[in-house]
Each structure stands twice: as C-alpha cells, then as structure tokens.
PDB file of N, CA and C in Angstrom:
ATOM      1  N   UNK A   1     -25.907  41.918 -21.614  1.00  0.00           N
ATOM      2  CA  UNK A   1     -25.107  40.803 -22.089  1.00  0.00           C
ATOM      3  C   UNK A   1     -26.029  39.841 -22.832  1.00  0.00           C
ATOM      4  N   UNK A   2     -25.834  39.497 -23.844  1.00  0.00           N
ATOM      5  CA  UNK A   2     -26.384  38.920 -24.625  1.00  0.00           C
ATOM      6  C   UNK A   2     -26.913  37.247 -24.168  1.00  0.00           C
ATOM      7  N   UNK A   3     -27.690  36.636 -24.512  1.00  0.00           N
ATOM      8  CA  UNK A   3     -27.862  34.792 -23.965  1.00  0.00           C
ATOM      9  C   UNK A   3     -26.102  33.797 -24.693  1.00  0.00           C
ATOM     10  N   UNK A   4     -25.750  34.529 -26.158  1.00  0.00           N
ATOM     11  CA  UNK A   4     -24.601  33.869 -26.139  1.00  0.00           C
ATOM     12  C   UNK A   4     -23.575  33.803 -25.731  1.00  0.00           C
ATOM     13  N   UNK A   5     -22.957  35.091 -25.213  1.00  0.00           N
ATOM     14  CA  UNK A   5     -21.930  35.194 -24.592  1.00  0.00           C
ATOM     15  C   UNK A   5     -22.234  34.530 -23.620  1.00  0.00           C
ATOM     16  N   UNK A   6     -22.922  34.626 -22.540  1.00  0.00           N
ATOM     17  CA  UNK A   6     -23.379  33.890 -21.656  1.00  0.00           C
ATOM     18  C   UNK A   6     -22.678  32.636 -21.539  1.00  0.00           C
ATOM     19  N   UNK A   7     -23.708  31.976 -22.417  1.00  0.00           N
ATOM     20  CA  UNK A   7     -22.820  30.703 -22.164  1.00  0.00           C
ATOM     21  C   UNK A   7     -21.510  30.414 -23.010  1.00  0.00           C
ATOM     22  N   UNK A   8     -20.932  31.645 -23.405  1.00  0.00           N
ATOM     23  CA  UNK A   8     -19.384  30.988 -24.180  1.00  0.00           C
ATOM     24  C   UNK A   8     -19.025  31.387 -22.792  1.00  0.00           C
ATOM     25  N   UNK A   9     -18.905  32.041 -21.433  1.00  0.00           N
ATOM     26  CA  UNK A   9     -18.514  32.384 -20.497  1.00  0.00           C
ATOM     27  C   UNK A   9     -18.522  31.232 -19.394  1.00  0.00           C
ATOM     28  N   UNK A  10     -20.022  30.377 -19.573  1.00  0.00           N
ATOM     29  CA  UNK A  10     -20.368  29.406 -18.894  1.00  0.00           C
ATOM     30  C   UNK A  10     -19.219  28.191 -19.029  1.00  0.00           C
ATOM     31  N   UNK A  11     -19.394  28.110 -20.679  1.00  0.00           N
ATOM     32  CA  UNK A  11     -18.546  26.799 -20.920  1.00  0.00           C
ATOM     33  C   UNK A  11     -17.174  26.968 -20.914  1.00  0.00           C
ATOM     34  N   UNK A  12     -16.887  28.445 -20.628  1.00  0.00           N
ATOM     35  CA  UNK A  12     -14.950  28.713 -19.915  1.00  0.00           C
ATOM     36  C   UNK A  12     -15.238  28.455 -18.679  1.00  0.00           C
ATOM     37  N   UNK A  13     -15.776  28.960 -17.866  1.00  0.00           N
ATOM     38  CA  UNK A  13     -16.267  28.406 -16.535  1.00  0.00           C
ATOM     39  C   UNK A  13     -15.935  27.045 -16.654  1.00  0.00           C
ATOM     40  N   UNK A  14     -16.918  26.077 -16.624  1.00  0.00           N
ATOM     41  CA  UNK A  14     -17.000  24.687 -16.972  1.00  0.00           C
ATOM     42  C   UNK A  14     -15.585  24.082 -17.009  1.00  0.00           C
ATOM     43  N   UNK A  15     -15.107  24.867 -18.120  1.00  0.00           N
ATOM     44  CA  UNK A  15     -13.743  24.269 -18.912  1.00  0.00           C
ATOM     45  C   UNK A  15     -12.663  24.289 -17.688  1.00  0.00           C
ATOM     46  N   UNK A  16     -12.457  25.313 -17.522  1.00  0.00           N
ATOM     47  CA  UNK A  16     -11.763  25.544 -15.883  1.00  0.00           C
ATOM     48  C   UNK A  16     -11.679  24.711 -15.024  1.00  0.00           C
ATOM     49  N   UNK A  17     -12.760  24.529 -14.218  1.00  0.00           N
ATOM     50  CA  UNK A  17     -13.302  23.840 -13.199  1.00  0.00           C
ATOM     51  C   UNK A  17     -13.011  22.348 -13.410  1.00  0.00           C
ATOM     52  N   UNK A  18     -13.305  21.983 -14.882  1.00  0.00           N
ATOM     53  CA  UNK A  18     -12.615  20.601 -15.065  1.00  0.00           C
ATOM     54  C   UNK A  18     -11.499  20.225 -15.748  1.00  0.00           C
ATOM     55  N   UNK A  19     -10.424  21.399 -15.665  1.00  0.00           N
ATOM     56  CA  UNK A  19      -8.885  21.189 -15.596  1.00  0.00           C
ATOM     57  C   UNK A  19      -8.842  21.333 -14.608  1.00  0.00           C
ATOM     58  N   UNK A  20      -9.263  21.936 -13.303  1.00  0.00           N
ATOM     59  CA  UNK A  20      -8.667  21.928 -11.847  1.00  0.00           C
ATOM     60  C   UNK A  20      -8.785  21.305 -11.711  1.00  0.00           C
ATOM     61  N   UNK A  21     -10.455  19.972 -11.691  1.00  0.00           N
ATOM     62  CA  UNK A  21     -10.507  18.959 -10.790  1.00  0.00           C
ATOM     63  C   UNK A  21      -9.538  17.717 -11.348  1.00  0.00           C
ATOM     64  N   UNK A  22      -9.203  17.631 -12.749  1.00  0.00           N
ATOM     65  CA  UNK A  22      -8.780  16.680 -13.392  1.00  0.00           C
ATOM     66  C   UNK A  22      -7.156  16.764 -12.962  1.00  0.00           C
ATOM     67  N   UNK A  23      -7.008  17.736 -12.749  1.00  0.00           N
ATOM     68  CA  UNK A  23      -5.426  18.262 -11.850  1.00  0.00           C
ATOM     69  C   UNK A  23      -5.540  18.037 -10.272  1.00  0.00           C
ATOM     70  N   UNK A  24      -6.027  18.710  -9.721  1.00  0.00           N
ATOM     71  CA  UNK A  24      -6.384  18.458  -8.173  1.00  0.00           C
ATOM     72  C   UNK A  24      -6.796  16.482  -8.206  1.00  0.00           C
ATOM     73  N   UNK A  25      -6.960  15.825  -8.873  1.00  0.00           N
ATOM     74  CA  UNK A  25      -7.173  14.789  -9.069  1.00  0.00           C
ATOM     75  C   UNK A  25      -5.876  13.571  -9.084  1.00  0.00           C
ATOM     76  N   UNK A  26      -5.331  14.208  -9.923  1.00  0.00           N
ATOM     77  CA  UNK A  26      -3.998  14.107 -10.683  1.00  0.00           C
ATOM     78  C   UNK A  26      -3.141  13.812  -9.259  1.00  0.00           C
ATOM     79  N   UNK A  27      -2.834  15.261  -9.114  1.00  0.00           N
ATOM     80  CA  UNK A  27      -2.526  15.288  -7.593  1.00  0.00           C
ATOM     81  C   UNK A  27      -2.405  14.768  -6.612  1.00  0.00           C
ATOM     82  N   UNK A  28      -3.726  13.946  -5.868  1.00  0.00           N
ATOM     83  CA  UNK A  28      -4.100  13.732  -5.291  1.00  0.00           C
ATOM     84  C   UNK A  28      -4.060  12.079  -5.111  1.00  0.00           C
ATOM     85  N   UNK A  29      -3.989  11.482  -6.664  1.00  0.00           N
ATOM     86  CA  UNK A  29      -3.584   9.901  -6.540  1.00  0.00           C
ATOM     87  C   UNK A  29      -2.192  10.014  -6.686  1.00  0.00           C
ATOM     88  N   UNK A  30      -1.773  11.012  -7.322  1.00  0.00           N
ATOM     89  CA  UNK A  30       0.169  10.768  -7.253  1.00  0.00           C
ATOM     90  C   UNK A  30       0.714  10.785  -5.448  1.00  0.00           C
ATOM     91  N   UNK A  31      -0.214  11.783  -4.637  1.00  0.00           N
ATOM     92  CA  UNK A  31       0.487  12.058  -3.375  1.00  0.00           C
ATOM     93  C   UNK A  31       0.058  10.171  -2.254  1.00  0.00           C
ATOM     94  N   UNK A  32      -1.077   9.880  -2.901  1.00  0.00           N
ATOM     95  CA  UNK A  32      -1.267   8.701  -2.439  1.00  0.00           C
ATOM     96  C   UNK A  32      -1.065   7.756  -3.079  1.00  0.00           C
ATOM     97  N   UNK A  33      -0.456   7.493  -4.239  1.00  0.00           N
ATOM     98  CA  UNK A  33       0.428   6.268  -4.644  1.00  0.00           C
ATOM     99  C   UNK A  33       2.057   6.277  -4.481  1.00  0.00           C
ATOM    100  N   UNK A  34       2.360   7.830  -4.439  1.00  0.00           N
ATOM    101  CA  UNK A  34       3.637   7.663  -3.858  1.00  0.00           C
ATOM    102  C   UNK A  34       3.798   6.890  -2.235  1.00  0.00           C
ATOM    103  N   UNK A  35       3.188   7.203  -1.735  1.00  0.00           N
ATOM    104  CA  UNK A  35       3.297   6.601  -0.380  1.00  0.00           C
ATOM    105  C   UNK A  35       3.287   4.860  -0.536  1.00  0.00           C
ATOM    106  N   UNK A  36       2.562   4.203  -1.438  1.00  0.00           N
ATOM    107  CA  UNK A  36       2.635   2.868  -1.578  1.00  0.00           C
ATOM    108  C   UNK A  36       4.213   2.526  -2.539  1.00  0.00           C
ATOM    109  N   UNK A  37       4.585   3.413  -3.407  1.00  0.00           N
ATOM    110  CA  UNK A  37       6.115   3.244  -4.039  1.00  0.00           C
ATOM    111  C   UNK A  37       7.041   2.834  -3.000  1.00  0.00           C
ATOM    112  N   UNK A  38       7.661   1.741  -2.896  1.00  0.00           N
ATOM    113  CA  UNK A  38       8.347   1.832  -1.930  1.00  0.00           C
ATOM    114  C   UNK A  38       9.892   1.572  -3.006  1.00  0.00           C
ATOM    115  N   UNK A  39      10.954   1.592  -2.235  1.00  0.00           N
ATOM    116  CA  UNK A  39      12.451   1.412  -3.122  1.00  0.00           C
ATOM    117  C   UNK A  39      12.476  -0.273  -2.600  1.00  0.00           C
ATOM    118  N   UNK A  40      13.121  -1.520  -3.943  1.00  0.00           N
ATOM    119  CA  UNK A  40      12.676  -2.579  -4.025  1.00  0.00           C
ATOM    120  C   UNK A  40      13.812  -3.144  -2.878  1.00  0.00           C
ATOM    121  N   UNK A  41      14.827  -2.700  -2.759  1.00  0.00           N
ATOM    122  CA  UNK A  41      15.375  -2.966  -1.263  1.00  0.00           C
ATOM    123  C   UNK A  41      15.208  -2.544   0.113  1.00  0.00           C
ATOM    124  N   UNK A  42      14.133  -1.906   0.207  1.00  0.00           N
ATOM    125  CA  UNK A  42      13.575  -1.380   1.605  1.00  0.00           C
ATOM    126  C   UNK A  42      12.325  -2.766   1.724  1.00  0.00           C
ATOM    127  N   UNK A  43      12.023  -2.647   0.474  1.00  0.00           N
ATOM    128  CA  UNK A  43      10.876  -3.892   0.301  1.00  0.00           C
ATOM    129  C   UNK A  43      11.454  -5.207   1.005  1.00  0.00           C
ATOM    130  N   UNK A  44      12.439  -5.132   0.351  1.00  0.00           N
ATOM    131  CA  UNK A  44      12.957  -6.812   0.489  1.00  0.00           C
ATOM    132  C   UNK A  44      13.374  -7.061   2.481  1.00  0.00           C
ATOM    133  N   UNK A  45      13.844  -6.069   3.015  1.00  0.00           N
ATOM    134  CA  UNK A  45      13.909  -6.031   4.107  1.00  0.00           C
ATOM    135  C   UNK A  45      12.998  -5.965   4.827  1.00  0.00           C
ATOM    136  N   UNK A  46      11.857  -4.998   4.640  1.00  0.00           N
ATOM    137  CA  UNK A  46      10.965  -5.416   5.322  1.00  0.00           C
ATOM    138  C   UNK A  46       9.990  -6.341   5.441  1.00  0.00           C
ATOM    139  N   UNK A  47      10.663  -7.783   4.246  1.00  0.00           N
ATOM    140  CA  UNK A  47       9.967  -8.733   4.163  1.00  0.00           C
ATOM    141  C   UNK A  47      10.417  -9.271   4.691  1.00  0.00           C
ATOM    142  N   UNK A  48      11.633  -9.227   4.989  1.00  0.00           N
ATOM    143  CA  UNK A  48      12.845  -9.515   5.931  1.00  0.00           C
ATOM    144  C   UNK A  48      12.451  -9.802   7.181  1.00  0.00           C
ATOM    145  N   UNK A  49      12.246  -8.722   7.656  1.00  0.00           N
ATOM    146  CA  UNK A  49      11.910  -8.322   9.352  1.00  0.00           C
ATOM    147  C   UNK A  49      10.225  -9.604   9.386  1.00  0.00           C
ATOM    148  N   UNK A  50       9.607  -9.046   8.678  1.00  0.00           N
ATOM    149  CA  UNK A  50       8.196  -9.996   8.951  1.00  0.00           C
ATOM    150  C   UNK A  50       8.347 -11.403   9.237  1.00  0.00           C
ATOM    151  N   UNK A  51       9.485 -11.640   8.175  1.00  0.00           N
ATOM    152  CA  UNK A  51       9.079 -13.049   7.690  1.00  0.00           C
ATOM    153  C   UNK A  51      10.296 -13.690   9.207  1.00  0.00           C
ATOM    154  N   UNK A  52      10.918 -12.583   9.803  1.00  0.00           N
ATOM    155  CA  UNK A  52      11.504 -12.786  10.890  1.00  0.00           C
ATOM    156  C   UNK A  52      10.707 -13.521  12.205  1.00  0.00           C
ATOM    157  N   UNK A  53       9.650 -12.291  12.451  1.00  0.00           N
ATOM    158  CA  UNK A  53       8.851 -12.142  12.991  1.00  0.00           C
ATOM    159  C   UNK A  53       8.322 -13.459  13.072  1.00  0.00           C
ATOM    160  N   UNK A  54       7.225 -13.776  12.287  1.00  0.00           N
ATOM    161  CA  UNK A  54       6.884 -15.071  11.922  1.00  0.00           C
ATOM    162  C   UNK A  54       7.216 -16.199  12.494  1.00  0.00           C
ATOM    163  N   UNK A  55       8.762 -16.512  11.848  1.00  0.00           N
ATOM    164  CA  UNK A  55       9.296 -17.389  12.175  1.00  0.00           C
ATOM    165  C   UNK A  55       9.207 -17.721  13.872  1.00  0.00           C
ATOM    166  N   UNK A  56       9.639 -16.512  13.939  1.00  0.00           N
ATOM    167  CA  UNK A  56       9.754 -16.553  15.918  1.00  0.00           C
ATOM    168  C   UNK A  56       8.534 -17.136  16.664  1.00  0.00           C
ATOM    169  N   UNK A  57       7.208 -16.110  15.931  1.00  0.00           N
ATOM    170  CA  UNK A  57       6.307 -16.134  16.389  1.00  0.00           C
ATOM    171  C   UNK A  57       5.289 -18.098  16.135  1.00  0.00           C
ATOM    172  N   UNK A  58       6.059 -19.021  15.420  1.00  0.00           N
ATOM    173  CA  UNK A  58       5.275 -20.141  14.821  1.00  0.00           C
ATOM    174  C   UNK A  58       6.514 -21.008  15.991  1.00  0.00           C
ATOM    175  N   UNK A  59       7.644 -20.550  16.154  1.00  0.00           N
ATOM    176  CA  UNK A  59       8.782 -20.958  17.155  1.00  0.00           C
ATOM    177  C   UNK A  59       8.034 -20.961  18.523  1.00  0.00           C
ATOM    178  N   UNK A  60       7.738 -20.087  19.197  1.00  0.00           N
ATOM    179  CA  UNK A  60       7.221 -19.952  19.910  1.00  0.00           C
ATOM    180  C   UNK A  60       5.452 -20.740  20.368  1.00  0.00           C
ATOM    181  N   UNK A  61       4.685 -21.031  19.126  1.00  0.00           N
ATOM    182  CA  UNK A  61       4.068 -22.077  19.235  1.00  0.00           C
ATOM    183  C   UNK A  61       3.568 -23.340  19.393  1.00  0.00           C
ATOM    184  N   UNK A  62       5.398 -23.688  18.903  1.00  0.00           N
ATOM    185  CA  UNK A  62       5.483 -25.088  18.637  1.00  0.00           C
ATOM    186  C   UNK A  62       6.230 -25.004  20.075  1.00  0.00           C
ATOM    187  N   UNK A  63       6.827 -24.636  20.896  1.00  0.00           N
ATOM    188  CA  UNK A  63       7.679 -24.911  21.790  1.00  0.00           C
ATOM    189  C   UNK A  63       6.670 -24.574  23.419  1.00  0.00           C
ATOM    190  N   UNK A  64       5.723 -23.860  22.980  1.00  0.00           N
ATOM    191  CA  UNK A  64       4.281 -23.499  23.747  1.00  0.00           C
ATOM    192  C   UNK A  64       3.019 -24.559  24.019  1.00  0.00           C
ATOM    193  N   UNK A  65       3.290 -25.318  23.346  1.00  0.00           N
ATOM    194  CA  UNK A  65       2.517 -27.029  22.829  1.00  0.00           C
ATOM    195  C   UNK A  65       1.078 -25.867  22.292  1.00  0.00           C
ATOM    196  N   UNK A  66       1.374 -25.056  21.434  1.00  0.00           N
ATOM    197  CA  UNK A  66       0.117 -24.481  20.631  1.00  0.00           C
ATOM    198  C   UNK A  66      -0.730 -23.147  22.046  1.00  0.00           C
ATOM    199  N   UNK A  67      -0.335 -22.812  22.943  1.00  0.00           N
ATOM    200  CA  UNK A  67      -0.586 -22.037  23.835  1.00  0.00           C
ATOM    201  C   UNK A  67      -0.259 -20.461  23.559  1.00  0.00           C
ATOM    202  N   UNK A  68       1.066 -20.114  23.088  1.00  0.00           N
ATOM    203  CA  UNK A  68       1.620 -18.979  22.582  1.00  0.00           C
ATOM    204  C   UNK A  68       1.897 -18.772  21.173  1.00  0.00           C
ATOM    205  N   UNK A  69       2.197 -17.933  20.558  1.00  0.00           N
ATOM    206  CA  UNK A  69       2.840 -17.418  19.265  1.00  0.00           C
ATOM    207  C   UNK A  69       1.184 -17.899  18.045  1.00  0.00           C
ATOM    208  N   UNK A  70       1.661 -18.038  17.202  1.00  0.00           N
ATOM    209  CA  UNK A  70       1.184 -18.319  15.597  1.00  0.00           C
ATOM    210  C   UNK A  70       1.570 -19.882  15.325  1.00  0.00           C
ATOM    211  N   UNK A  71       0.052 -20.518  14.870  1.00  0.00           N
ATOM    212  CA  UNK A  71       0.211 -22.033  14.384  1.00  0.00           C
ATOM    213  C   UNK A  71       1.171 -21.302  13.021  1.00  0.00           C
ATOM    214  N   UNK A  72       1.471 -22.315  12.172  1.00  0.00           N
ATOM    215  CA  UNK A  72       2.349 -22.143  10.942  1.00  0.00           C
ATOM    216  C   UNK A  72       1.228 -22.358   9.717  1.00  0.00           C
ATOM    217  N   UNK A  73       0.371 -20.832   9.962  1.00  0.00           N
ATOM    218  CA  UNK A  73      -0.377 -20.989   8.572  1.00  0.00           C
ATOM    219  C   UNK A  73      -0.176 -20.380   7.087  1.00  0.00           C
ATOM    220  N   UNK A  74       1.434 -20.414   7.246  1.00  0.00           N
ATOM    221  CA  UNK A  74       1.678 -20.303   5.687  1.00  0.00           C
ATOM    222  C   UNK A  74       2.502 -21.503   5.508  1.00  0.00           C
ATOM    223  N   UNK A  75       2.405 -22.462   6.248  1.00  0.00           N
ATOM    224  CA  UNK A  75       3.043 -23.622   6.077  1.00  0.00           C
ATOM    225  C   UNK A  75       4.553 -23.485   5.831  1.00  0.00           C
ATOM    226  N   UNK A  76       5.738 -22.842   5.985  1.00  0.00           N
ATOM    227  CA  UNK A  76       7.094 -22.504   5.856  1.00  0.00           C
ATOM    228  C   UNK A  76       8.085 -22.608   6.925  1.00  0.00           C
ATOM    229  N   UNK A  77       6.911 -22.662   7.940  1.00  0.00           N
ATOM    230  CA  UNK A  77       8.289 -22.843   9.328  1.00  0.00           C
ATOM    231  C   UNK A  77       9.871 -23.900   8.558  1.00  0.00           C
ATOM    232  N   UNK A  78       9.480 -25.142   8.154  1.00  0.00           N
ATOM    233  CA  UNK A  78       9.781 -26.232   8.667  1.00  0.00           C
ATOM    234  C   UNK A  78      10.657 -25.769   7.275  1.00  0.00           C
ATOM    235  N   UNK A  79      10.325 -25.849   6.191  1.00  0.00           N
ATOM    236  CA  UNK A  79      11.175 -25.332   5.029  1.00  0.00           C
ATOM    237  C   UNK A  79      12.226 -23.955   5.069  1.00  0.00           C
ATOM    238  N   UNK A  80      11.524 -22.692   5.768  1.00  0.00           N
ATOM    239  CA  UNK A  80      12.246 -21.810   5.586  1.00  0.00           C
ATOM    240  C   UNK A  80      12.842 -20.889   6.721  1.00  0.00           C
ATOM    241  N   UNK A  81      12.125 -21.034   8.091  1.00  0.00           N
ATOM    242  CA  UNK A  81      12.633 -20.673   8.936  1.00  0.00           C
ATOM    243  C   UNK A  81      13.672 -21.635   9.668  1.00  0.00           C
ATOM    244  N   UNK A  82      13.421 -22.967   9.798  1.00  0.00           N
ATOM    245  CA  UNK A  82      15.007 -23.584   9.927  1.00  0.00           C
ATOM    246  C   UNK A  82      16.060 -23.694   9.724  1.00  0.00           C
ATOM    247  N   UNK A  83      15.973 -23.431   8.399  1.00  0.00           N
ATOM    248  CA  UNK A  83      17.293 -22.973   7.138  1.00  0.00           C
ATOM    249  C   UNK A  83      17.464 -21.770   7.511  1.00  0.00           C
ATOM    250  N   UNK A  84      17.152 -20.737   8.112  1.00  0.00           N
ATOM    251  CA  UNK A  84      17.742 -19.252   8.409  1.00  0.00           C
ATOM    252  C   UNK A  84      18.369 -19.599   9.976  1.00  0.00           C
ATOM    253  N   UNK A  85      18.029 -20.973  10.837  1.00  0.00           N
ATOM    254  CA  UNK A  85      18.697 -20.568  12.163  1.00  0.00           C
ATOM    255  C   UNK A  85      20.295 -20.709  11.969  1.00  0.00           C
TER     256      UNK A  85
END
C-alpha cells in the first residue's frame, strides 16, 4: 500500500470519527436540554407550588417570633402572599 493511500484512508478515518463525535455530541446536549424544556404551564405551576411553599414557610416565621420557617428574604410576604390568603 502505497504512503498516499494511506493517508487518504487516514483522513476518511478522521472524517468519520468527527461526524460521530459531532453527532454523539449533538445528541447528547439535545437529551440534556430537553430535560430543562419544560411546557410554560407546568412552569407557571410549579412556580405556583414554591412560591406556595414560601409563603407558608415566612408564615410560619413570623408567627414563630423568628424560631421556625424562612425570614422573608425575597421581601414579598407582605405584598404577595397576603393577597393570595
């Protein structure tokens, strides 16, 4: 076998190897950015539930004299969790 063929064989090799990885790549951020896609009303609910959470949990502080739950460090109790009781 000649030194040129050689490497026209090498650089199909090569060529290969970096369509797989550039695919296996491909792949591989689609299977892990799908998982962060979420649908924008599953979103909104489960901002839902948190911001539930929260509330309870800054409720529970203030009624604890600061002993139990979460001080109110996004500052919203008083604006936005009152208005939801």
């Amino acid at each position: 076998m000649s030194r040129k063929s050689q490497e026209e064989k090498n650089k199909s090799i090569a060529l290969v190897a970096s369509i797989m990885f550039i695919l296996a790549f491909a792949v591989v951020g689609y299977i892990f950015f799908k998982n962060f896609m979420v649908n924008p009303e599953a979103m909104r609910l489960r901002e839902g539930h948190r911001d539930e959470d929260y509330c309870r949990m800054v409720k529970l502080y203030i009624e604890s004299n600061g002993r139990e739950g979460w001080r109110d460090f996004r500052n919203i109790y008083f604006k936005d969790c009152l208005n939801q009781q």
